[in-house]
Protein backbone atom coordinates (compact mmCIF):
# COMPACT_ATOMS: atom_id res chain seq x y z
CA UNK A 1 67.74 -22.05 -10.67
CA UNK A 2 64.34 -23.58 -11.56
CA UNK A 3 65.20 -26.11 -8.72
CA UNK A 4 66.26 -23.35 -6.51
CA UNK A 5 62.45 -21.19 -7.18
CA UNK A 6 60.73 -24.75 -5.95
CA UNK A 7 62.03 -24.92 -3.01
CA UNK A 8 61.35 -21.60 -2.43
CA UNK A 9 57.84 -21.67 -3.00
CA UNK A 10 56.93 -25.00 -1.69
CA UNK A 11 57.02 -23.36 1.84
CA UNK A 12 54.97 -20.79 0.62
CA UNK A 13 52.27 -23.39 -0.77
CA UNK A 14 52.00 -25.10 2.58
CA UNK A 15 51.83 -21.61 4.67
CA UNK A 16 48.66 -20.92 1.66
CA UNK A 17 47.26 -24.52 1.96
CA UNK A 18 47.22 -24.40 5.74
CA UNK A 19 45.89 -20.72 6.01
CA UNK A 20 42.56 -22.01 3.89
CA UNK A 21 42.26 -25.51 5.73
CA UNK A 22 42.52 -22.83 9.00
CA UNK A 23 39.57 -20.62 7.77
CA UNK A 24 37.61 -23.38 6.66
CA UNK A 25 37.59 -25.17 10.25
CA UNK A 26 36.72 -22.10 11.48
CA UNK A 27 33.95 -21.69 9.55
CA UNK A 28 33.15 -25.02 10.20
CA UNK A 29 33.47 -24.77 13.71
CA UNK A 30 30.92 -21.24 13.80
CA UNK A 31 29.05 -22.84 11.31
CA UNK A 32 28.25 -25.76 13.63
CA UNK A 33 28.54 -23.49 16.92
CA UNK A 34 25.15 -21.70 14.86
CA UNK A 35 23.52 -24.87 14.74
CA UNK A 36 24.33 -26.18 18.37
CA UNK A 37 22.91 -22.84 19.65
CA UNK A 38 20.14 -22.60 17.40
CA UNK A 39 18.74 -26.07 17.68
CA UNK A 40 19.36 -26.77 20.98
CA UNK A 41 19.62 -23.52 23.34
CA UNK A 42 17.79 -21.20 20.72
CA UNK A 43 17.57 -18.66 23.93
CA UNK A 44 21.26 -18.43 23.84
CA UNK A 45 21.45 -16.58 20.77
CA UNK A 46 23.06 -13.17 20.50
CA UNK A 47 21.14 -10.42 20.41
CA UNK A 48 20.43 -8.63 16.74
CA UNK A 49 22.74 -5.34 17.92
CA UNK A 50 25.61 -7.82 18.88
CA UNK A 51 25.06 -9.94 16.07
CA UNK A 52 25.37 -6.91 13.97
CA UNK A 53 28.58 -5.27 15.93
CA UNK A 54 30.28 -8.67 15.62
CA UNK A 55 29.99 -9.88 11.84
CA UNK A 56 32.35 -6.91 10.09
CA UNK A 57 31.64 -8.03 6.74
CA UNK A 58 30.28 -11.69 6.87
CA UNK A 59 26.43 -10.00 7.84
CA UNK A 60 25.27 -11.86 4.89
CA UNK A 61 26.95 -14.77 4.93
CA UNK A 62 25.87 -14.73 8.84
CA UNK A 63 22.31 -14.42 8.00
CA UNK A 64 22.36 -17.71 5.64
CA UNK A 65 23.81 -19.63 8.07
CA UNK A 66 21.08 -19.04 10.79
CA UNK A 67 18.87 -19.27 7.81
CA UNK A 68 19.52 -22.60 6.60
CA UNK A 69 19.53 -23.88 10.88
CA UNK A 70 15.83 -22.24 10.93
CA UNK A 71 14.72 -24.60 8.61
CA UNK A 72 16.45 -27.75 10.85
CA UNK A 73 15.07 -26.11 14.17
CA UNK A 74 11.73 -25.56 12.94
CA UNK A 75 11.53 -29.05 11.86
CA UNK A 76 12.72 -30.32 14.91
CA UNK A 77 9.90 -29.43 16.56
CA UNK A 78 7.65 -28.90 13.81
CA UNK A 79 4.75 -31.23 15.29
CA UNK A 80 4.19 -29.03 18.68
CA UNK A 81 4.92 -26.32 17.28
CA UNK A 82 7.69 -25.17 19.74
CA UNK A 83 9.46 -23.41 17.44
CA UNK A 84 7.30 -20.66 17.46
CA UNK A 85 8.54 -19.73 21.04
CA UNK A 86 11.78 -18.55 19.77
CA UNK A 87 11.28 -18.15 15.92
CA UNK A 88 10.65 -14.26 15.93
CA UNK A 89 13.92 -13.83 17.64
CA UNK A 90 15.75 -15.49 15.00
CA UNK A 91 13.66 -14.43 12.07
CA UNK A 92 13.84 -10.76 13.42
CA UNK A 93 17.62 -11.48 14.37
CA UNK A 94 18.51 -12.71 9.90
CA UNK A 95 16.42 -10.06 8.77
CA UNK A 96 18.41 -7.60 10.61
CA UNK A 97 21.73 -9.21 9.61
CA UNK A 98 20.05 -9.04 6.28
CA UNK A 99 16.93 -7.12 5.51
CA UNK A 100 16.49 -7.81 1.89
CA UNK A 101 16.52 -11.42 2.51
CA UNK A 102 12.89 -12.49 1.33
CA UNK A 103 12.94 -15.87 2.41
CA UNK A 104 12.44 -15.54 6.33
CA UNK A 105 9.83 -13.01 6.03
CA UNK A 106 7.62 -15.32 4.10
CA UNK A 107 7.77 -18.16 6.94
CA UNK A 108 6.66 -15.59 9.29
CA UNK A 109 3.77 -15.11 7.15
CA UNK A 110 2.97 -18.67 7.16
CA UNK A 111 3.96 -20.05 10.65
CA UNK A 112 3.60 -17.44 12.93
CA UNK A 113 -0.02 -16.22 13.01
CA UNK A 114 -1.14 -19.57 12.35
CA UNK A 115 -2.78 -22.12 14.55
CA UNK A 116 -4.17 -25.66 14.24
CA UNK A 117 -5.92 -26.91 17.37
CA UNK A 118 -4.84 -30.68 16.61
CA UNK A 119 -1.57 -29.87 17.38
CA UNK A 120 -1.23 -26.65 19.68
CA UNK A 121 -2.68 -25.83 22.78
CA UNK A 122 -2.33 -22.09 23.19
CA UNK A 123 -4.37 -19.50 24.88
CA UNK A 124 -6.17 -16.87 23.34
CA UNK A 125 -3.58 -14.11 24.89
CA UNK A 126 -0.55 -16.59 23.22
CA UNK A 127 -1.84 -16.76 20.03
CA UNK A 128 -2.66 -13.12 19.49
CA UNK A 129 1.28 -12.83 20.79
CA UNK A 130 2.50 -14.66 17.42
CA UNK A 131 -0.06 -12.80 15.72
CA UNK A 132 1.58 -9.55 16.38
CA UNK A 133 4.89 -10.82 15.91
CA UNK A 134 4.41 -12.16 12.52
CA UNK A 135 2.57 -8.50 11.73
CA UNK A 136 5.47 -6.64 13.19
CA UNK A 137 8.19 -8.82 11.36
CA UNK A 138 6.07 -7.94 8.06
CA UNK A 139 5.75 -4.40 8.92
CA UNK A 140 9.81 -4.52 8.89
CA UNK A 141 9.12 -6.06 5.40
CA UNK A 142 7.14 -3.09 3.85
CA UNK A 143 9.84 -0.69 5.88
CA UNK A 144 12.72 -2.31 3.89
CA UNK A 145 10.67 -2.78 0.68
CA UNK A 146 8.30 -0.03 -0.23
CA UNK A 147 8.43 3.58 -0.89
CA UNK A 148 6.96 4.95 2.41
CA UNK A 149 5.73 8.71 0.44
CA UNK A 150 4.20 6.24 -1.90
CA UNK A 151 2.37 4.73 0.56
CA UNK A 152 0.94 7.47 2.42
CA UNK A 153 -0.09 8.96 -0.96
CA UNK A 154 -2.41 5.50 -1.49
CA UNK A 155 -3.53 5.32 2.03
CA UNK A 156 -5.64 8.40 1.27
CA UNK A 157 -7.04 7.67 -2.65
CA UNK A 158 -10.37 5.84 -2.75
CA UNK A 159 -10.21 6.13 -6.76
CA UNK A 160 -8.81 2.86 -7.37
CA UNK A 161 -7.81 3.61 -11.15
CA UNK A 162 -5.28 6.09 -9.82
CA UNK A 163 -3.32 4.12 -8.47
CA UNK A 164 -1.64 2.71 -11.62
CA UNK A 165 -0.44 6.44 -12.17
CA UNK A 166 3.37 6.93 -11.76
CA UNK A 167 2.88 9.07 -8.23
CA UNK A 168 1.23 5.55 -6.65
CA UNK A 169 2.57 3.32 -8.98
CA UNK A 170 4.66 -0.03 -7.72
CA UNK A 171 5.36 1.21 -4.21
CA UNK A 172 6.58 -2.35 -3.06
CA UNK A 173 9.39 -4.44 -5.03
CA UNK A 174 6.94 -7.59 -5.10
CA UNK A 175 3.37 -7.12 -4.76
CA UNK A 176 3.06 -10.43 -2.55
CA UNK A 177 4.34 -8.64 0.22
CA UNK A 178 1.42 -6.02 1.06
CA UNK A 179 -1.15 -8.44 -0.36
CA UNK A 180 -0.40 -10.97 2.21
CA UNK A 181 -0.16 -8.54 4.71
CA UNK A 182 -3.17 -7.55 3.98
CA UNK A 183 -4.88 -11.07 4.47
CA UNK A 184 -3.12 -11.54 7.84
CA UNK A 185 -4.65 -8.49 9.47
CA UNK A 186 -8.14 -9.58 8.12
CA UNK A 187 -8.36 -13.19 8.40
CA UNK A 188 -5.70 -13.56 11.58
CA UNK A 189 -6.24 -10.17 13.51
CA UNK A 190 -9.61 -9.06 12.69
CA UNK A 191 -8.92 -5.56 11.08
CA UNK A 192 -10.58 -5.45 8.19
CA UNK A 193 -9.65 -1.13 7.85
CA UNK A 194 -6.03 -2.29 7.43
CA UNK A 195 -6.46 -4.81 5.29
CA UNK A 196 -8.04 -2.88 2.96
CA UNK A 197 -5.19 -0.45 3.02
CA UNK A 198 -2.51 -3.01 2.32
CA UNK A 199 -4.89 -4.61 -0.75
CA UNK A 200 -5.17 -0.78 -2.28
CA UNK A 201 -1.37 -0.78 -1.99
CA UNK A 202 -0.96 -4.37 -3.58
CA UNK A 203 -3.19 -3.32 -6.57
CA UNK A 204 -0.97 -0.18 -6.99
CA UNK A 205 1.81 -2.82 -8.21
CA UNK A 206 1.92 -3.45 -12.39
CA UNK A 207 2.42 -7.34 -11.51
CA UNK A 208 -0.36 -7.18 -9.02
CA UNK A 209 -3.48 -9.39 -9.70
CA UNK A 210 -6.46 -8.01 -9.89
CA UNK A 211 -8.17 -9.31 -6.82
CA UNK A 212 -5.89 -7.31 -5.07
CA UNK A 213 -8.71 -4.59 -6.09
CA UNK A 214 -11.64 -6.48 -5.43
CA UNK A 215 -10.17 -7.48 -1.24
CA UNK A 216 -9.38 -3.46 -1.47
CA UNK A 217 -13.39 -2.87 -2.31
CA UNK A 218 -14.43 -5.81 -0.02
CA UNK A 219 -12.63 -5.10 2.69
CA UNK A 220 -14.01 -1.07 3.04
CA UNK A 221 -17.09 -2.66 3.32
CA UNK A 222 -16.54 -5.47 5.96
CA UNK A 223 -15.31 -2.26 8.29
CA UNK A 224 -18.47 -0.58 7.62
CA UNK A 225 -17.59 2.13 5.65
CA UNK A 226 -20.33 1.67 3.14
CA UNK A 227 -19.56 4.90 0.99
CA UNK A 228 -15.82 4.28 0.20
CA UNK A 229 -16.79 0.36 -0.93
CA UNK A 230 -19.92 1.31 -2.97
CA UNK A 231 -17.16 3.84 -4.59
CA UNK A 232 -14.52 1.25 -5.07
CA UNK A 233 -16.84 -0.99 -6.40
CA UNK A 234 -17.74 1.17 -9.08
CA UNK A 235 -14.48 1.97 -9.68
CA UNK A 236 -13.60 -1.16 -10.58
CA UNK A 237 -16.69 -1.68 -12.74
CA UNK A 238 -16.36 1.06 -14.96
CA UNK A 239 -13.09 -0.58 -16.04
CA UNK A 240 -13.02 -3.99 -15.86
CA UNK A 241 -15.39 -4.68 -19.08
CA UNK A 242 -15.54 -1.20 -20.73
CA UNK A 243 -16.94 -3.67 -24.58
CA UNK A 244 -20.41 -3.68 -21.92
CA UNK A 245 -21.46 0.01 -22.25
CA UNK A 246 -24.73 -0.31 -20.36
CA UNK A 247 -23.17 -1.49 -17.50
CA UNK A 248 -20.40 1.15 -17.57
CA UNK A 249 -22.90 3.90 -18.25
CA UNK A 250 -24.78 2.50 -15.28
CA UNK A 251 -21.39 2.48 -13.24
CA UNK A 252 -21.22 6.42 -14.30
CA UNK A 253 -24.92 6.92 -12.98
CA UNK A 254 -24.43 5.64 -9.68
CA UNK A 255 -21.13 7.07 -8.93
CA UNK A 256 -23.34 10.69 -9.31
CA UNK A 257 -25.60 9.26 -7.42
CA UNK A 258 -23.11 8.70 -4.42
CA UNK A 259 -21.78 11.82 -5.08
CA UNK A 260 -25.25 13.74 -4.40
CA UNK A 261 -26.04 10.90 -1.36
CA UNK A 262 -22.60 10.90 0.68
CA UNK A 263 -20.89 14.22 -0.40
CA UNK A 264 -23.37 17.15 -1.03
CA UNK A 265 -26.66 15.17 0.46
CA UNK A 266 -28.94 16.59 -2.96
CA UNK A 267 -30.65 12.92 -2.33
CA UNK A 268 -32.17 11.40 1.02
CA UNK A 269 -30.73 7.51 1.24
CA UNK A 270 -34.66 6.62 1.21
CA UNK A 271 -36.50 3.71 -0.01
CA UNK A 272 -37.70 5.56 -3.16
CA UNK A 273 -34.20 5.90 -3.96
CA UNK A 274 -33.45 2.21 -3.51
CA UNK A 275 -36.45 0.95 -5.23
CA UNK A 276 -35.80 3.36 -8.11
CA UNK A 277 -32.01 1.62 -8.46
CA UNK A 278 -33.11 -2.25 -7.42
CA UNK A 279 -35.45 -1.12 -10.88
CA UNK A 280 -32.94 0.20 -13.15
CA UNK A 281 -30.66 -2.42 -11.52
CA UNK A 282 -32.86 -5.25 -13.20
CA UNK A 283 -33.83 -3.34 -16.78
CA UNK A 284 -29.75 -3.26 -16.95
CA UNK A 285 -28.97 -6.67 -16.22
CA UNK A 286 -32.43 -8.33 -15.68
CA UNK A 287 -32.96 -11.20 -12.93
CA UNK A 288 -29.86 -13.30 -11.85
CA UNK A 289 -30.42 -16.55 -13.22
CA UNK A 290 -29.17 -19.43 -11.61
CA UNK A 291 -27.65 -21.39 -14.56
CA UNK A 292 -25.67 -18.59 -15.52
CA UNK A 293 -24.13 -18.04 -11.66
CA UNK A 294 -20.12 -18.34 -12.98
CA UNK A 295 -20.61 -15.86 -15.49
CA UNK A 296 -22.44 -13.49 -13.09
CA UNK A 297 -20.03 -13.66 -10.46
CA UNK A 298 -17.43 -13.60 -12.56
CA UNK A 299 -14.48 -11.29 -11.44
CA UNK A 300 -14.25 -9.92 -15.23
CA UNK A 301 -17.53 -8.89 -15.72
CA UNK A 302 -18.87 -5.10 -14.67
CA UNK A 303 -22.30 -6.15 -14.39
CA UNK A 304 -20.73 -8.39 -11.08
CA UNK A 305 -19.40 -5.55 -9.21
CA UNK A 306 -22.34 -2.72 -10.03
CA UNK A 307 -24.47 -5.78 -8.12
CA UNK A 308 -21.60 -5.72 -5.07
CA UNK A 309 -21.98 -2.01 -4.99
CA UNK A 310 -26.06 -1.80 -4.93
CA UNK A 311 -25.82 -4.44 -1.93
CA UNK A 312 -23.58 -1.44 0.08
CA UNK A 313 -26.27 0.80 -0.82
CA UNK A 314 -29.03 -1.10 0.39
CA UNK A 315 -27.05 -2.02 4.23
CA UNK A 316 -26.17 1.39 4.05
CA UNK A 317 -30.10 2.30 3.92
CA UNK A 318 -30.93 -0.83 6.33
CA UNK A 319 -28.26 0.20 8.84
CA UNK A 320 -29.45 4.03 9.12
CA UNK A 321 -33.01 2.83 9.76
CA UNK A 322 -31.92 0.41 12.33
CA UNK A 323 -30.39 3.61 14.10
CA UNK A 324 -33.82 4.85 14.74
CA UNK A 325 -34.96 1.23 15.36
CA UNK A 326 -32.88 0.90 18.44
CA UNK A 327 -33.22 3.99 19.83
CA UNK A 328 -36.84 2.90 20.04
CA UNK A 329 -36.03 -0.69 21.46
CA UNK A 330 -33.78 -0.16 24.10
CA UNK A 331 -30.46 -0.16 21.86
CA UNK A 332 -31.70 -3.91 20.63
CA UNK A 333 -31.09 -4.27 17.07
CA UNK A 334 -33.77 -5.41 14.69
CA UNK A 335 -32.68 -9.07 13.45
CA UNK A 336 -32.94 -8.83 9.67
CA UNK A 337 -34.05 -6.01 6.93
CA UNK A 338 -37.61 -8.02 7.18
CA UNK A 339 -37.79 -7.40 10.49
CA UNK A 340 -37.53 -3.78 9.48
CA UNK A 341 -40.04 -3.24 6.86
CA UNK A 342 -42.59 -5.26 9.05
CA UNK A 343 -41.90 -2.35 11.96
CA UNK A 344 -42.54 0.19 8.86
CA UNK A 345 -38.40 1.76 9.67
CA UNK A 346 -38.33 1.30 6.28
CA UNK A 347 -41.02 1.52 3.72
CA UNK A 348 -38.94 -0.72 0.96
CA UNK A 349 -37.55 -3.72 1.41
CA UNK A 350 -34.23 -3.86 -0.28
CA UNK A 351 -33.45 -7.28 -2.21
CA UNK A 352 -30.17 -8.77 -3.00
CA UNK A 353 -29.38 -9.20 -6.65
CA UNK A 354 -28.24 -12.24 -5.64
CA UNK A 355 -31.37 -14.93 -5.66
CA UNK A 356 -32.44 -18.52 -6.36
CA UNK A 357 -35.49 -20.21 -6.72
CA UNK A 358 -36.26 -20.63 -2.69
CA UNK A 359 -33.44 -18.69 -1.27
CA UNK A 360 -30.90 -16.44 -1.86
CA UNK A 361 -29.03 -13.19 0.05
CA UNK A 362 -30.77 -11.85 2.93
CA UNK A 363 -29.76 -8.46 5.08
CA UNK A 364 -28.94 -9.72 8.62
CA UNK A 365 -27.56 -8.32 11.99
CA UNK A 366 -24.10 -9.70 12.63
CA UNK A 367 -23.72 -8.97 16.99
CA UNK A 368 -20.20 -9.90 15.91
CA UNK A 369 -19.26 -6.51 13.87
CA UNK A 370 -22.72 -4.71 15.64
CA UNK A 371 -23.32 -4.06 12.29
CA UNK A 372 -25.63 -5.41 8.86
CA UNK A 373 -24.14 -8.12 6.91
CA UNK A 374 -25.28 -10.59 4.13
CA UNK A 375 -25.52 -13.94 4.13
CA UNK A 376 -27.15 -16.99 2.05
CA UNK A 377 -30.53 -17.77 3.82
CA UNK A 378 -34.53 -16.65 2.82
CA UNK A 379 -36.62 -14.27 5.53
């Protein structure tokens, strides 16, 4: 009877065995179709809707396997950078097979706005093509990893400190993903008003790290709105060393201060008001001392950012004195703050906390932005 069962079953083995050896070629056989396609005729590959209609249940399993070919095709042609050509078609195409695969999104970030001139020859117009494509792609990130009411709710809070409350609180699953976001519309695309949003919403995360606070200030004030960075700023100094209570009750000062200057206008932006803060500025702190730079600059220390906020202040006052300046000079911008106070726009010339023995930061015209900047130079 025993006898009888075995030869019953062995057919029933072999039907098994040759069912998975069946599956497994074709596997094999897609597997390497993926490959053929994607390394060789990348242009040939299906397009994300049909890619999506076609893998039932295998979307996943789908998405590695053009995954792990990406890495093979990009390598392939690695050294002229070819592979950006086709690589947002078949990062977008994984990402829709799979949109919480984190993997692909971070190439993106690091291949496709990117461009070294020993390598690529690409025009301005091509160039600003991957640019967009790598922001889009990310943009799909944040769509399929953040809480979009969360987000709006940041987009409008200057108050930086609020956003660790549970209504802004971790909008994104990994804070990585707005903070680099954030760095490739600055540093790649030249929109420094975005970037600033996407470092407020990066600091809003409990893992974030700090600096995602400081690029959030930074970045208000590299798109010229001087009011919200001298705010954020102070925001962050009133908090960052709290054991310093002069500095924090200075932080408290000047954020009335902006109040009564940008919101009810009780105080002119004047040089009596700068001089009378560049003076309280130094009984606080006293003079910036060269040998002591790394703790002055120091990203824990209030002191550091109070100084970052009185330098928005004084472009603030520079840049609405060089309104009436060019209106006077045929809409041609006076070149530094110097050049100001020697034309009597302003009656009080603002200095940078920021000073060494022969040089230091000076207030100068950037034709770039058309607006005031700083920079390490002497008038």
């Amino acid at each position: 009877m025993k006898k009888m069962k075995k030869i019953l079953l062995l057919p029933l083995i072999i039907v098994i065995l040759w069912s998975f050896y069946e599956i497994n070629e074709l596997n094999y056989k897609k597997h390497k179709e993926i490959k053929e396609n994607l390394i060789q005729h990348p242009d040939s590959l299906p397009t994300k809707e049909l890619a999506l209609q076609t893998s039932f249940w295998f979307k996943n399993l789908r998405a590695d396997l053009y995954w792990l070919e990406t890495i093979q095709y990009i390598g392939w042609n690695a050294l002229s950078s070819d592979y950006k050509e086709f690589l947002f078609i078949i990062l977008d195409l994984i990402t829709e097979l799979n949109p919480y695969f984190e993997h692909p999104y971070i190439i993106w970030q690091l291949l496709l706005p990117s461009y070294n001139e020993r390598y690529e020859e690409l025009s301005e117009d091509e160039q600003q093509k991957y640019i967009n494509q790598g922001i889009t792609l990310w943009l799909k990130w944040v769509k399929n990893f953040c809480d979009p009411e969360k987000i709006k709710l940041i987009k409008w809070e200057d108050n930086l400190d609020k956003l660790r409350e549970d209504a802004y609180k971790n909008p994104c699953k990994i804070y990585t993903l707005p903070y680099y976001l954030a760095y490739i519309y600055y540093f790649y695309n030249n929109d420094p008003e975005t970037a600033s949003l996407y470092y407020k919403i990066a600091s809003a995360n409990e893992e974030a790290i700090g600096w995602a606070k400081i690029m959030a200030a930074i970045m208000q004030g590299k798109w010229w709105n001087r009011e919200k960075s001298f705010y954020m700023f102070l925001n962050i100094a009133k908090y960052v060393e709290i054991e310093d209570e002069v500095c924090s009750i200075f932080a408290w000062q000047l954020e009335n201060i902006w109040s009564q200057v940008f919101t009810t206008q009780q105080i002119p932006l004047d040089g009596k008001l700068i001089k009378f803060i560049w003076e309280t500025r130094e009984q606080a702190f006293g003079k910036f001392l060269e040998e002591d730079e790394i703790v002055n600059l120091s990203d824990t220390k209030c002191s550091n950012y109070v100084n970052k906020a009185v330098r928005e202040l004084n472009l603030a006052y520079i840049e609405k004195a060089n309104e009436i300046f060019e209106t006077d000079h045929e809409w041609r911008p006076a070149l530094t703050a110097q050049w100001l106070f020697d034309d009597w726009y302003i009656n009080f010339l603002p200095r940078d906390f920021q000073q060494y023995s022969d040089y230091g930061i000076i207030y100068k015209y950037n034709f770039d932005t058309d607006n005031y900047d700083y920079e390490m130079w002497t008038y």
